[in-house]
Protein backbone atom coordinates (compact mmCIF):
# COMPACT_ATOMS: atom_id res chain seq x y z
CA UNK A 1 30.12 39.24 -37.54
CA UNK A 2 32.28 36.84 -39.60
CA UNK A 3 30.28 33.66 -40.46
CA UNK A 4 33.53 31.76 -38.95
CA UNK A 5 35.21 32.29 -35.78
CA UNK A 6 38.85 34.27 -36.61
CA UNK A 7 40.37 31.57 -33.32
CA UNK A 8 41.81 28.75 -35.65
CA UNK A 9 41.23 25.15 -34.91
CA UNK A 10 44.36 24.09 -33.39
CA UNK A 11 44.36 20.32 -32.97
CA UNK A 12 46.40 18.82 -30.23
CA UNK A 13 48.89 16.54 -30.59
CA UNK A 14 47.41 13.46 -29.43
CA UNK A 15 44.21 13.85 -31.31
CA UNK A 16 43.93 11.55 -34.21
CA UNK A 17 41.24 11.79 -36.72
CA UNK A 18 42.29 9.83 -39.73
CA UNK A 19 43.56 7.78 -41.05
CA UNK A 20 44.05 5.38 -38.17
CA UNK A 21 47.13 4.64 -36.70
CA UNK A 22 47.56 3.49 -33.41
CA UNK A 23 47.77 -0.31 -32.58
CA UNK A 24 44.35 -2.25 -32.37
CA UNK A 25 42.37 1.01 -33.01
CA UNK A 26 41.54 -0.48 -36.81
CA UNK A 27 39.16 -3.51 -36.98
CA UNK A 28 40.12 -6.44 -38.73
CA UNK A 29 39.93 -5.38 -42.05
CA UNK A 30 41.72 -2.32 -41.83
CA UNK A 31 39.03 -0.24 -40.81
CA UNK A 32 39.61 3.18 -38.74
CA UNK A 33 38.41 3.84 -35.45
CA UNK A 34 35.67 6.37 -37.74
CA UNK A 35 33.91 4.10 -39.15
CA UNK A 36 32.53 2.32 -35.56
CA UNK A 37 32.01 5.85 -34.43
CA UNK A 38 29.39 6.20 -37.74
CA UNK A 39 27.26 4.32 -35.68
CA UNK A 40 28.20 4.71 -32.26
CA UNK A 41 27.98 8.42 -32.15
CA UNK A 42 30.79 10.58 -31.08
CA UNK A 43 32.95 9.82 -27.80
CA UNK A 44 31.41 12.23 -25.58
CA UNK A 45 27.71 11.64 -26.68
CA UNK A 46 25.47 9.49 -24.60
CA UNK A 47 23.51 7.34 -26.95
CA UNK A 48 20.98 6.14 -24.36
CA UNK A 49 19.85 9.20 -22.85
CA UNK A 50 19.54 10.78 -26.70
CA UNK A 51 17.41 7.65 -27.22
CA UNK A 52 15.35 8.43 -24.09
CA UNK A 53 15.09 12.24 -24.88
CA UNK A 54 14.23 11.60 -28.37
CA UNK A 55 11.08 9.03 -27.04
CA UNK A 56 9.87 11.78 -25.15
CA UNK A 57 10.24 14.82 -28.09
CA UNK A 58 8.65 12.19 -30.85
CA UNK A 59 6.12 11.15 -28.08
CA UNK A 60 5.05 14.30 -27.20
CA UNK A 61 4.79 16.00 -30.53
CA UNK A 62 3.17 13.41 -32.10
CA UNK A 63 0.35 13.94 -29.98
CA UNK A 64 -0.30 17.77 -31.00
CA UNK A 65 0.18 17.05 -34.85
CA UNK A 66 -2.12 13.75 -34.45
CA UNK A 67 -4.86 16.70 -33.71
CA UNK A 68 -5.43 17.98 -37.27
CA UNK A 69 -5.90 13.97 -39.25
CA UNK A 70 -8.62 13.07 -36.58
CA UNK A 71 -10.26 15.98 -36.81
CA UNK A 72 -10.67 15.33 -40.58
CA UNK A 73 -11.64 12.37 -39.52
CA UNK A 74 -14.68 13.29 -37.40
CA UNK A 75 -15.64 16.04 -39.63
CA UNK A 76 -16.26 13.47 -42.50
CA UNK A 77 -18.77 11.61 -40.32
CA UNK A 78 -20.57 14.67 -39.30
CA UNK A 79 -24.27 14.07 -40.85
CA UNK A 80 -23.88 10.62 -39.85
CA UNK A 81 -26.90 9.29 -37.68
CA UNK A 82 -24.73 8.38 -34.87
CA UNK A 83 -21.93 11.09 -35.13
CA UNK A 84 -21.46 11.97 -31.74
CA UNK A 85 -20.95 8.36 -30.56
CA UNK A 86 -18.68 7.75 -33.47
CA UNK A 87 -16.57 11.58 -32.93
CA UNK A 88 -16.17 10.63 -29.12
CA UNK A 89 -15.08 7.16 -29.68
CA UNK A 90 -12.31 8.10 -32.44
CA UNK A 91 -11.28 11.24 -29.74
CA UNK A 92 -11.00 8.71 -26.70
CA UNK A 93 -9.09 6.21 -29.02
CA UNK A 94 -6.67 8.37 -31.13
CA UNK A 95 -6.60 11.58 -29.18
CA UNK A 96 -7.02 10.43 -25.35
CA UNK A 97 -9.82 12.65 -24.50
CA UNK A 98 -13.48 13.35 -24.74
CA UNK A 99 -14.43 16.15 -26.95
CA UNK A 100 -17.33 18.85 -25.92
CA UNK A 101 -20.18 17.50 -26.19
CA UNK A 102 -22.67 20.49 -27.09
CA UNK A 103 -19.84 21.46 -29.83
CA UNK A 104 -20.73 17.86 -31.18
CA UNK A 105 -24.23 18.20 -30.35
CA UNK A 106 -25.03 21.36 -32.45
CA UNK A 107 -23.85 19.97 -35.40
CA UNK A 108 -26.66 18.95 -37.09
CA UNK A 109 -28.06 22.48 -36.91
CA UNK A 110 -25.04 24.27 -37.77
CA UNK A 111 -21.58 23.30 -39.82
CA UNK A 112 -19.26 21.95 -37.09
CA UNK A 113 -17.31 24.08 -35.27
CA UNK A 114 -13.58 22.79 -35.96
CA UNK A 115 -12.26 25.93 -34.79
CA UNK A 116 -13.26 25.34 -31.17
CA UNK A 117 -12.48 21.34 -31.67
CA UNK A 118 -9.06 22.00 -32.61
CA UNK A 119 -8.37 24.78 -29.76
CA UNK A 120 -9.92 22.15 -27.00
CA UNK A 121 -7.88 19.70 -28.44
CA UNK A 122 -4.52 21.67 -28.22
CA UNK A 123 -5.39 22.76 -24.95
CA UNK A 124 -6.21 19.20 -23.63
CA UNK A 125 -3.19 17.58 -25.18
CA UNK A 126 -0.68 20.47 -23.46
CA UNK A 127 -3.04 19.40 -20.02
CA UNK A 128 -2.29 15.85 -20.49
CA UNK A 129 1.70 16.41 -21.20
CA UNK A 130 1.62 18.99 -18.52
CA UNK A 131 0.51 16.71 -15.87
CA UNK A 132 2.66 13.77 -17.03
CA UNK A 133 6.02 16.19 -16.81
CA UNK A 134 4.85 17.17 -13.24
CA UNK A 135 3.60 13.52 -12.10
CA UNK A 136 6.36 11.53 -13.91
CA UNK A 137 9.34 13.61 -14.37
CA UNK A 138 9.98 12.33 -17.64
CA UNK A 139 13.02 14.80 -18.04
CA UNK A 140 14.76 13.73 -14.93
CA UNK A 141 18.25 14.78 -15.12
CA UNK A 142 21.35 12.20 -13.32
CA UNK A 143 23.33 14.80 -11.75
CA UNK A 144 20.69 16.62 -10.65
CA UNK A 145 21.76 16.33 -7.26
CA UNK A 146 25.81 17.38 -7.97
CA UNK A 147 24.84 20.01 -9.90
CA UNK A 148 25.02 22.83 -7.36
CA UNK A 149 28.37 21.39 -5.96
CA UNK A 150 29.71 21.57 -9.60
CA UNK A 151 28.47 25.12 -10.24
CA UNK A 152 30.56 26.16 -6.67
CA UNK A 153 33.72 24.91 -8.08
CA UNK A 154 33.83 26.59 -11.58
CA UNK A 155 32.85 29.80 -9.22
CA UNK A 156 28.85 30.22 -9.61
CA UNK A 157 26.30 29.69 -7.45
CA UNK A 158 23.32 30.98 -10.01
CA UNK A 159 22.48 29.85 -13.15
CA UNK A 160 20.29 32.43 -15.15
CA UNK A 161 19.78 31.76 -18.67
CA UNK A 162 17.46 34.46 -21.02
CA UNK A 163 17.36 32.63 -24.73
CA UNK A 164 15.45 34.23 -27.26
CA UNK A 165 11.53 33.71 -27.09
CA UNK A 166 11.52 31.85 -30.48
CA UNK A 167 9.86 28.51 -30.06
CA UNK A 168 13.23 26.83 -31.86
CA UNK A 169 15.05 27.70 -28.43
CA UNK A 170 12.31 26.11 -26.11
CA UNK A 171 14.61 23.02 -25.34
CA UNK A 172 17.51 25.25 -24.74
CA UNK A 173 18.25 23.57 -20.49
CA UNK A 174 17.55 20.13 -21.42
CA UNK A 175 18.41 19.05 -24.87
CA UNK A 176 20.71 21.76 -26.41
CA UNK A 177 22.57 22.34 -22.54
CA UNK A 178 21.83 19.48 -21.28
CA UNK A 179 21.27 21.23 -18.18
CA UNK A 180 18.44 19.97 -15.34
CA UNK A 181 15.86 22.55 -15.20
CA UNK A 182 15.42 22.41 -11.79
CA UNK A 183 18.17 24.23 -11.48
CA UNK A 184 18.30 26.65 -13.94
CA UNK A 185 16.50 29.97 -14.17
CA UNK A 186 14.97 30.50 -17.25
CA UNK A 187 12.93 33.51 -18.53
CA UNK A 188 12.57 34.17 -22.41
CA UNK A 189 12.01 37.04 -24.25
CA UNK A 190 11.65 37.98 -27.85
CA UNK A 191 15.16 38.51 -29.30
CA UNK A 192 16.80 37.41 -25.70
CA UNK A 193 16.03 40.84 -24.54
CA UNK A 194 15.39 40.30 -21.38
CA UNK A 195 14.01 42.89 -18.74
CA UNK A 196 16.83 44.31 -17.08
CA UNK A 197 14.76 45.27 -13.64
CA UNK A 198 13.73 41.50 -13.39
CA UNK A 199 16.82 40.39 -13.44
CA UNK A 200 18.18 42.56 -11.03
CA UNK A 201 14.83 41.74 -8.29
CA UNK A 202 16.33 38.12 -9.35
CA UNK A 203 19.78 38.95 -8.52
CA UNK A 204 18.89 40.56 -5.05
CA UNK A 205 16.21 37.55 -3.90
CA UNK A 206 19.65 35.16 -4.85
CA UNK A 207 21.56 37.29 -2.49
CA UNK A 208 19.37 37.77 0.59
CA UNK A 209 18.94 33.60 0.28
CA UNK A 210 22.75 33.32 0.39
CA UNK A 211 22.66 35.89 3.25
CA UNK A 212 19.58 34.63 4.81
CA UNK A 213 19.76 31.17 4.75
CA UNK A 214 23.02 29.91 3.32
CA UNK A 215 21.21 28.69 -0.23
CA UNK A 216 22.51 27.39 -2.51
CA UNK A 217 25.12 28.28 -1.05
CA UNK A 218 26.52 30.84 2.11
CA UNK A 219 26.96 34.37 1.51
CA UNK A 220 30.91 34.32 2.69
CA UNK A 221 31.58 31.76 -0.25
CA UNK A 222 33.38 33.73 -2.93
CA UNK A 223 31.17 32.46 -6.12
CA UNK A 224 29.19 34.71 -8.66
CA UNK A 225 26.00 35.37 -9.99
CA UNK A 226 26.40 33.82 -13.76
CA UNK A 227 24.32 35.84 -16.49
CA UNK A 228 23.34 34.16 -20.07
CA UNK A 229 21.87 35.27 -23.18
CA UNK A 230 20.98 32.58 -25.51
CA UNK A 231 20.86 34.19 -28.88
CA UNK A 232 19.99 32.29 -32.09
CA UNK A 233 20.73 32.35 -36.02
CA UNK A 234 20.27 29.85 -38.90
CA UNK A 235 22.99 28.43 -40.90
CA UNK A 236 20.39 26.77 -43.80
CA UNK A 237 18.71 30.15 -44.34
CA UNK A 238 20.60 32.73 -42.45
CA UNK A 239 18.75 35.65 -44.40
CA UNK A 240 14.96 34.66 -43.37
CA UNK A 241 14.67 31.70 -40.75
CA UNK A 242 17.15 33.95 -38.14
CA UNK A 243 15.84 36.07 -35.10
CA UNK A 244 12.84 37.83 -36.02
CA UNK A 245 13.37 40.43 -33.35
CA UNK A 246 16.53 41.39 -35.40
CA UNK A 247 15.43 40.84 -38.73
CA UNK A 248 17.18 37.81 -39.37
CA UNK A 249 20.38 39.94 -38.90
CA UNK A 250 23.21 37.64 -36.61
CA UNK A 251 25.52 40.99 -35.81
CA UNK A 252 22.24 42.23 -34.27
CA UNK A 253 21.00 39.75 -32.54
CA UNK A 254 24.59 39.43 -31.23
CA UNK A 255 25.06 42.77 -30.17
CA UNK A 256 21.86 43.49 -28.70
CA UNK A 257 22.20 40.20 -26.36
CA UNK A 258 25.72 41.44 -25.28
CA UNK A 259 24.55 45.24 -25.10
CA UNK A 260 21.44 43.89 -22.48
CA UNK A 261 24.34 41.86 -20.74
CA UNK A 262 26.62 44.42 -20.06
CA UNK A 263 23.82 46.83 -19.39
CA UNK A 264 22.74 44.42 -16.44
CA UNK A 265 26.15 44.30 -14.90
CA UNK A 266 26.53 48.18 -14.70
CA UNK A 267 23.11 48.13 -13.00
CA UNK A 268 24.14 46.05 -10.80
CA UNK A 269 27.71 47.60 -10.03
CA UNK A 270 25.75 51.34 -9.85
CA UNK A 271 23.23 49.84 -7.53
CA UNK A 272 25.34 48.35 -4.66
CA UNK A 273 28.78 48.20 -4.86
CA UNK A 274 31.57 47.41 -8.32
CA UNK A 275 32.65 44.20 -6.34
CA UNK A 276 29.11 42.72 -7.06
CA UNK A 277 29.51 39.00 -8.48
CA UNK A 278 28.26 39.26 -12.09
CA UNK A 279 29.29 37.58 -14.58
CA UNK A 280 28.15 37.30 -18.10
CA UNK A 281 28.33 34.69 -21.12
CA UNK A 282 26.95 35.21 -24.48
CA UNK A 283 26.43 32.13 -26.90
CA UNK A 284 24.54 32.33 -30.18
CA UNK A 285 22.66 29.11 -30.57
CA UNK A 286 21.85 27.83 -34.79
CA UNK A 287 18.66 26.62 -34.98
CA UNK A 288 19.24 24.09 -37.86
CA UNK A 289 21.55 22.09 -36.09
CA UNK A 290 21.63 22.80 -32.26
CA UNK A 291 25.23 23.85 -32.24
CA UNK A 292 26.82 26.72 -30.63
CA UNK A 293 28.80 29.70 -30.47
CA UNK A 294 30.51 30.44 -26.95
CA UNK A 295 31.91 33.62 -26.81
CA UNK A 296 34.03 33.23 -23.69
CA UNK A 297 35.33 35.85 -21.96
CA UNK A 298 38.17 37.48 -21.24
CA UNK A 299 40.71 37.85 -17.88
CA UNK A 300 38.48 40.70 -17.14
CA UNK A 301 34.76 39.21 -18.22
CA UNK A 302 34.96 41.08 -21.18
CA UNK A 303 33.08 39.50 -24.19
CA UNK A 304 34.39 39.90 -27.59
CA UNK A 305 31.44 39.27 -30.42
CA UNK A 306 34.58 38.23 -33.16
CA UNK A 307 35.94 36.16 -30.53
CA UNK A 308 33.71 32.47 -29.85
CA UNK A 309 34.35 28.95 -30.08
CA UNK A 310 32.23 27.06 -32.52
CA UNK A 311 30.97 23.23 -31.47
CA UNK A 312 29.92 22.39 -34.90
CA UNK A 313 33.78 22.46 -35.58
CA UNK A 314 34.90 20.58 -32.43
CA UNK A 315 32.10 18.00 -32.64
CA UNK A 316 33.50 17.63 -36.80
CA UNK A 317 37.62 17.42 -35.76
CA UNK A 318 37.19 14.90 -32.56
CA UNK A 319 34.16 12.88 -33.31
CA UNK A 320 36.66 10.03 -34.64
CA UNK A 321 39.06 10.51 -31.16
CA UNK A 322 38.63 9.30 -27.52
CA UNK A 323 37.15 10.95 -24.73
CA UNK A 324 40.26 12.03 -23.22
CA UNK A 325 41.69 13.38 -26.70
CA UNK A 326 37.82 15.45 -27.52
CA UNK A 327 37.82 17.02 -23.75
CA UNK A 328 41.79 18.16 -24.18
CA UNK A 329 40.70 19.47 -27.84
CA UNK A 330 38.15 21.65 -26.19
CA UNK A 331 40.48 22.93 -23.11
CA UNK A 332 42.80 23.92 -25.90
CA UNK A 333 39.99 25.76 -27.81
CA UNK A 334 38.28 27.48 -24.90
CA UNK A 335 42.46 28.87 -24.28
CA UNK A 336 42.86 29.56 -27.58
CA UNK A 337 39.89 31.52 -27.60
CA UNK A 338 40.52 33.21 -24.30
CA UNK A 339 43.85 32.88 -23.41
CA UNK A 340 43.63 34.64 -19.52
CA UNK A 341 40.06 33.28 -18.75
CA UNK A 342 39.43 32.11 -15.41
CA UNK A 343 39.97 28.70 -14.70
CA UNK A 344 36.70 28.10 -13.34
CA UNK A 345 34.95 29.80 -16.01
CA UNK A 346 37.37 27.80 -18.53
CA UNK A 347 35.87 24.74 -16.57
CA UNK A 348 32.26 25.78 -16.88
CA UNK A 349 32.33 26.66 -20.74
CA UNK A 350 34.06 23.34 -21.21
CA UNK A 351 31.38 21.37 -19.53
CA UNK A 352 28.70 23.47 -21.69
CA UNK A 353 30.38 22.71 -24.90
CA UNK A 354 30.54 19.03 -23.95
CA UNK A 355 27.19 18.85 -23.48
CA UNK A 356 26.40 20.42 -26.90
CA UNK A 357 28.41 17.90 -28.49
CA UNK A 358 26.10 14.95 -27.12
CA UNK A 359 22.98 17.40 -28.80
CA UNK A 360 24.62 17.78 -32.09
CA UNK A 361 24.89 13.90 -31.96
CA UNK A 362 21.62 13.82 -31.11
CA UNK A 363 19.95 16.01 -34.35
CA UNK A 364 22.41 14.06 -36.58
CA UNK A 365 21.45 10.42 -35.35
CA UNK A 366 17.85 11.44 -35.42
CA UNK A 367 17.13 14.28 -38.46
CA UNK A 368 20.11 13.53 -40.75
CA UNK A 369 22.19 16.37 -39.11
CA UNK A 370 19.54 19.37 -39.36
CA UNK A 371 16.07 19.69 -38.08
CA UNK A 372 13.22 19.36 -41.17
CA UNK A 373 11.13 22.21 -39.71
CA UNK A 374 13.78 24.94 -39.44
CA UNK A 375 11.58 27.62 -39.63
CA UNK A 376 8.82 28.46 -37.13
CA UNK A 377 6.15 25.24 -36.33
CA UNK A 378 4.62 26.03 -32.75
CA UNK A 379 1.94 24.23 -31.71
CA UNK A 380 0.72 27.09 -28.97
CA UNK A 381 1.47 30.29 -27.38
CA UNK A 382 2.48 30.86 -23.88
CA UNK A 383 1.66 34.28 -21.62
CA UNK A 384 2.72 34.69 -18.34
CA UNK A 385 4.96 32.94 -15.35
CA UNK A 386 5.95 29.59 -15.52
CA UNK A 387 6.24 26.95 -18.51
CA UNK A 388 8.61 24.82 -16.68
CA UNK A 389 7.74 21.64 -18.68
CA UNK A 390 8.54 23.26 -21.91
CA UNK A 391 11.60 21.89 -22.81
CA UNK A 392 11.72 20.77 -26.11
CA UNK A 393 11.83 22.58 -29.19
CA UNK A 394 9.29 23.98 -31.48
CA UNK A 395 6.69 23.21 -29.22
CA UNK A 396 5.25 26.55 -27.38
CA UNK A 397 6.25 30.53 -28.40
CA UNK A 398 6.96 31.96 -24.83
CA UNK A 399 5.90 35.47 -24.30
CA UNK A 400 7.04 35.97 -20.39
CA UNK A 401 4.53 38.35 -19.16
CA UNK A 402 2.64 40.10 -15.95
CA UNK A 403 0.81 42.42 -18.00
CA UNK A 404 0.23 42.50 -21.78
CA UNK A 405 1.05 46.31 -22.23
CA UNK A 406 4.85 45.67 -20.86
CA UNK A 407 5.17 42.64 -23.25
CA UNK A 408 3.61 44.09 -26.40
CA UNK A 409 7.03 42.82 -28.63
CA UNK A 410 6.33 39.34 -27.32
CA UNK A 411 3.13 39.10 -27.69
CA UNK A 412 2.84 40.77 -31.67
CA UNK A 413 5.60 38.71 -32.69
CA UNK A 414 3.77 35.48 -30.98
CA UNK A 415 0.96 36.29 -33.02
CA UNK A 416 2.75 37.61 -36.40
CA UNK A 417 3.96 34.17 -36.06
CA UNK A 418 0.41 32.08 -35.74
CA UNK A 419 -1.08 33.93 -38.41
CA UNK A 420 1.34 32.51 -40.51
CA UNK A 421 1.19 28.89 -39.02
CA UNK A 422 -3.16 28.79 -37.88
CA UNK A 423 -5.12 31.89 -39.57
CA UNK A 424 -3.92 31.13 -42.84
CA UNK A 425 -5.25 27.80 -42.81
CA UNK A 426 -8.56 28.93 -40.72
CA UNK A 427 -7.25 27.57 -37.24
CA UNK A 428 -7.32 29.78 -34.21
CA UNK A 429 -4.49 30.77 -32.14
CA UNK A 430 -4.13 28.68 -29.06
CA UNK A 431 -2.80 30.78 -26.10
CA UNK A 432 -2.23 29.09 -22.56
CA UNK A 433 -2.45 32.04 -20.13
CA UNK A 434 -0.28 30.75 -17.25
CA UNK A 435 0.43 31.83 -13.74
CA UNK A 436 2.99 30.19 -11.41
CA UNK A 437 2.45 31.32 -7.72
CA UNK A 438 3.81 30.27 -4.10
CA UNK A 439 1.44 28.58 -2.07
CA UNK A 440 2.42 29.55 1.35
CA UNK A 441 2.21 33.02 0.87
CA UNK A 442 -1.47 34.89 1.60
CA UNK A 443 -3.25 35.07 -1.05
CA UNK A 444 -0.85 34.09 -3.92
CA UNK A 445 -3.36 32.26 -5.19
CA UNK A 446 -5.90 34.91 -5.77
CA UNK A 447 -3.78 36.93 -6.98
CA UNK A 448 -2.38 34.27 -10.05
CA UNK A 449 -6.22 33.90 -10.52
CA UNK A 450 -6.51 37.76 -10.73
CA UNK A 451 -3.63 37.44 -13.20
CA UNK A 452 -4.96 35.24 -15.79
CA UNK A 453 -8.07 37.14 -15.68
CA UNK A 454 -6.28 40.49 -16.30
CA UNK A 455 -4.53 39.30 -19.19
CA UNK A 456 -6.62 37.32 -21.03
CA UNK A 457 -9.10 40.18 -21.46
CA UNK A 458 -6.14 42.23 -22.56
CA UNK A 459 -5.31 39.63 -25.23
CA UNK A 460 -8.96 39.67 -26.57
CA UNK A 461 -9.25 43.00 -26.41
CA UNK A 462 -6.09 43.85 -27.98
CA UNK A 463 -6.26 41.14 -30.75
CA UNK A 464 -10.19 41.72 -30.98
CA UNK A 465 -10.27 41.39 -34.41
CA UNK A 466 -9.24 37.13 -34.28
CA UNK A 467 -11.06 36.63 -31.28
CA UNK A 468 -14.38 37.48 -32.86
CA UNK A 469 -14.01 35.19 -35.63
CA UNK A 470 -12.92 32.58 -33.33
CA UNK A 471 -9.83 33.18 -34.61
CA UNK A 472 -7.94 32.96 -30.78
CA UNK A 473 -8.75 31.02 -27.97
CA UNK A 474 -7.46 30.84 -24.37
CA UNK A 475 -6.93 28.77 -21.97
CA UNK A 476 -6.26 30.18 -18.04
CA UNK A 477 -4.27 27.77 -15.71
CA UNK A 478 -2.65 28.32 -12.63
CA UNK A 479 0.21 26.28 -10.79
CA UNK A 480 1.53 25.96 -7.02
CA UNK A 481 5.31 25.99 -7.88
CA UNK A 482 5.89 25.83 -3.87
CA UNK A 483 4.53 22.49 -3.73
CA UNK A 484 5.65 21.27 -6.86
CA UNK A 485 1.91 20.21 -8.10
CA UNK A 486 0.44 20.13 -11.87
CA UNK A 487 -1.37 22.68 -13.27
CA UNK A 488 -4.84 23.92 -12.44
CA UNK A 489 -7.43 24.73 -14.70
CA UNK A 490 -9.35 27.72 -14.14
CA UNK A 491 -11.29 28.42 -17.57
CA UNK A 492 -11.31 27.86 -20.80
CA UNK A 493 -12.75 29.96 -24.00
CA UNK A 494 -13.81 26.76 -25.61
CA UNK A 495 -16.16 25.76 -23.36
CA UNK A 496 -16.64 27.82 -20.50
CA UNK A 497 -19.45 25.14 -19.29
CA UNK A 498 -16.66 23.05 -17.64
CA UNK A 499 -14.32 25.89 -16.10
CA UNK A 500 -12.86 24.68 -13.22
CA UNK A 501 -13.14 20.92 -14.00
CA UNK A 502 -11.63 20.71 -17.70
């Protein structure tokens, strides 16, 4: 694939960059409209909700990296007379929880255990920010409530997004999209490969709803079922920090996003009938700098990979214009692009790419204009169903799992990754083992406990080697999704003493 898009960037007419021009646009001493704009951000960015998304992301991750300097900390006071008082006091006061006490306890017998101090800690922390997203809803979206209505009118009435299981795509719905994850399906896989089968159960439950009972929206309503792949590359070190699942290689990560896409539709088509509303969308997400490539389709939902429109240039032509002059800009694009597209779709692409623009804005106000850590810097892995509050980036490695065998790329890649980031320093590999499960059906509980059981054996088992050495750690939760409630704790390899209460 060309590292540029071959659709030239046609500006409009009315949109005016530089220098200034038009009457009372330049300050006072001749200064263009730009240069308020340096520090404003660009027209269609919202600087207060990048402020109050970027509280939460520097909030949040401080707490996992504070993990490592108090640990130091307590290890140095380790032969002291009073060390457990001392270790629990610094934990309570820098860290927000207690610490085990029979890890602290055997210490004068034995060199402290840090391994199993800095597992309990990662664990707790993700507990603490798990309960806060649940009980607080710190990622509350405005139009929330409009977003179904605005879905129906560009011709939807799903939203299923698969990005690549790379912990640099994490915040893909709420920070890159700006999308509210309530109503968004998302389910990552390694490489944005996603399970064909699933998405087709996915596709038929969204149906018999529609059919059923008229949700989101009533079956006789002629909108589709709108497919994504979220695929990913690097512009600061395309060769090595790209999608590990493809080597690194764009073209393939590319292609094997739109080959699983198109591969999806045909199933569906086969299965009941070539009217069936599919639709598909491919964009390529770079990791450095949050922007996008949206390779809209054609008249006849045909994606062409040599054929995408690149934010990174819009957000670089009309961040010195108006609103009205940036959302005409990208109209003309998303045409120029795609010159028969549906109008709808045109619509829907449009609002995406706006979006995108505010995020852009957002990692050049707050990281200079591309992220410091542009290579992998998880703090945990996730296994199983669920992971709703992960939404920001770099935080967990998703490995989207019911059983460890059918997820063996995930899972290998997860850990290829950790070995890199924990073993080689001598920390373990934290893995939440996760469950989501519907209350008001029979035994659903059960079941999610049944679950976690199932595959945390299979991770110790399979990765038997790091588990011995205390190497990997786990930590089994489970979570009513039906009645929206936080997480629940069912055991922990740390200390299984407090299962069920930690």
């Amino acid at each position: 694939m060309p590292r540029r898009s071959p659709i030239q960037l046609t500006r409009p007419q009315r949109t005016r960059t530089a220098p200034c021009r038009r009457p009372g646009a330049c300050g006072a001493g001749g200064q263009s409209a730009g240069a308020s704009n340096a520090t404003s951000g660009h027209p269609l960015s919202n600087t207060r909700e990048n402020e109050r998304l970027h509280r939460y992301e520097s909030r949040v991750k401080a707490a996992f990296d504070g993990i490592v300097p108090v640990l130091k900390k307590i290890s140095a006071l380790q032969h002291e007379k009073d060390f457990e008082t001392q270790a629990q006091h610094i934990a309570q006061q820098e860290l927000g929880f207690e610490l085990p006490g029979q890890i602290l306890a055997n210490a004068w017998v034995d060199q402290l255990d840090m391994r199993r101090l800095f597992a309990w800690s990662v664990f707790e922390t993700y507990r603490r920010f798990s309960d806060e997203f649940y009980t607080q809803a710190p990622l509350s979206h405005a139009d929330e409530d409009q977003f179904d209505a605005f879905i129906q009118s560009c011709g939807f009435h799903t939203l299923d997004i698969s990005p690549c299981a790379d912990g640099r795509l994490a915040h893909v719905i709420r920070y890159v999209l700006r999308l509210p994850h309530r109503k968004v399906r998302r389910k990552s896989y390694a490489g944005a490969m996603f399970d064909i089968d699933n998405s087709i159960e996915k596709w038929v439950e969204t149906e018999m709803l529609r059919f059923r009972e008229g949700k989101p929206n009533s079956a006789d309503q002629p909108t589709r079922y709108l497919k994504v792949v979220a695929y990913h590359r690097s512009s600061v070190n395309p060769e090595h920090e790209g999608c590990a699942a493809h080597g690194s290689d764009d073209v393939a990560a590319a292609a094997g996003g739109l080959e699983r896409l198109e591969s999806f539709k045909t199933a569906i088509e086969n299965s009941f009938c070539c009217g069936a509303s599919i639709d598909l969308l491919l964009i390529g997400i770079d990791t450095d700098t949050d922007s996008m490539r949206v390779h809209v389709p054609d008249a006849e939902g045909r994606i062409h990979l040599d054929k995408f429109v690149d934010t990174l240039d819009i957000y670089q032509v009309t961040q010195f214009g108006d609103t009205a002059e940036c959302k005409e800009f990208i109209a003309n694009q998303i045409r120029s692009c795609s010159p028969e597209v549906d109008t709808g779709f045109a619509k829907f692409c449009a609002y995406l790419i706006e979006n995108n623009i505010a995020q852009i804005d957002y990692v050049r106000r707050n990281f200079s204009g591309a992220y410091p850590d542009i290579g992998h810097a998880e703090r945990f892995i996730g296994a199983g169903v669920g992971f709703e509050e992960i939404q920001l980036r770099n935080l967990m490695y998703f490995s989207y799992l019911q059983t460890v065998e059918e997820a063996i790329a995930d899972t290998d890649v997860g850990i290829k990754i950790f070995t890199g980031l924990n073993v080689s320093r001598g920390l373990p590999v934290p893995i939440v083992v996760r469950f989501d499960y519907h209350g008001q059906a029979p035994g659903a509980r059960e079941r999610a406990q049944q679950h976690c059981q199932r595959v945390t054996r299979a991770l110790n088992e399979r990765y038997r080697q790091l588990a011995e050495q205390g190497l990997l750690h786990t930590l089994q939760v489970i979570r009513d999704c039906h009645a929206n409630a936080p997480i629940e704790v069912l055991e922990c390899s740390v200390n299984p003493a407090v299962s069920g209460g930690h």
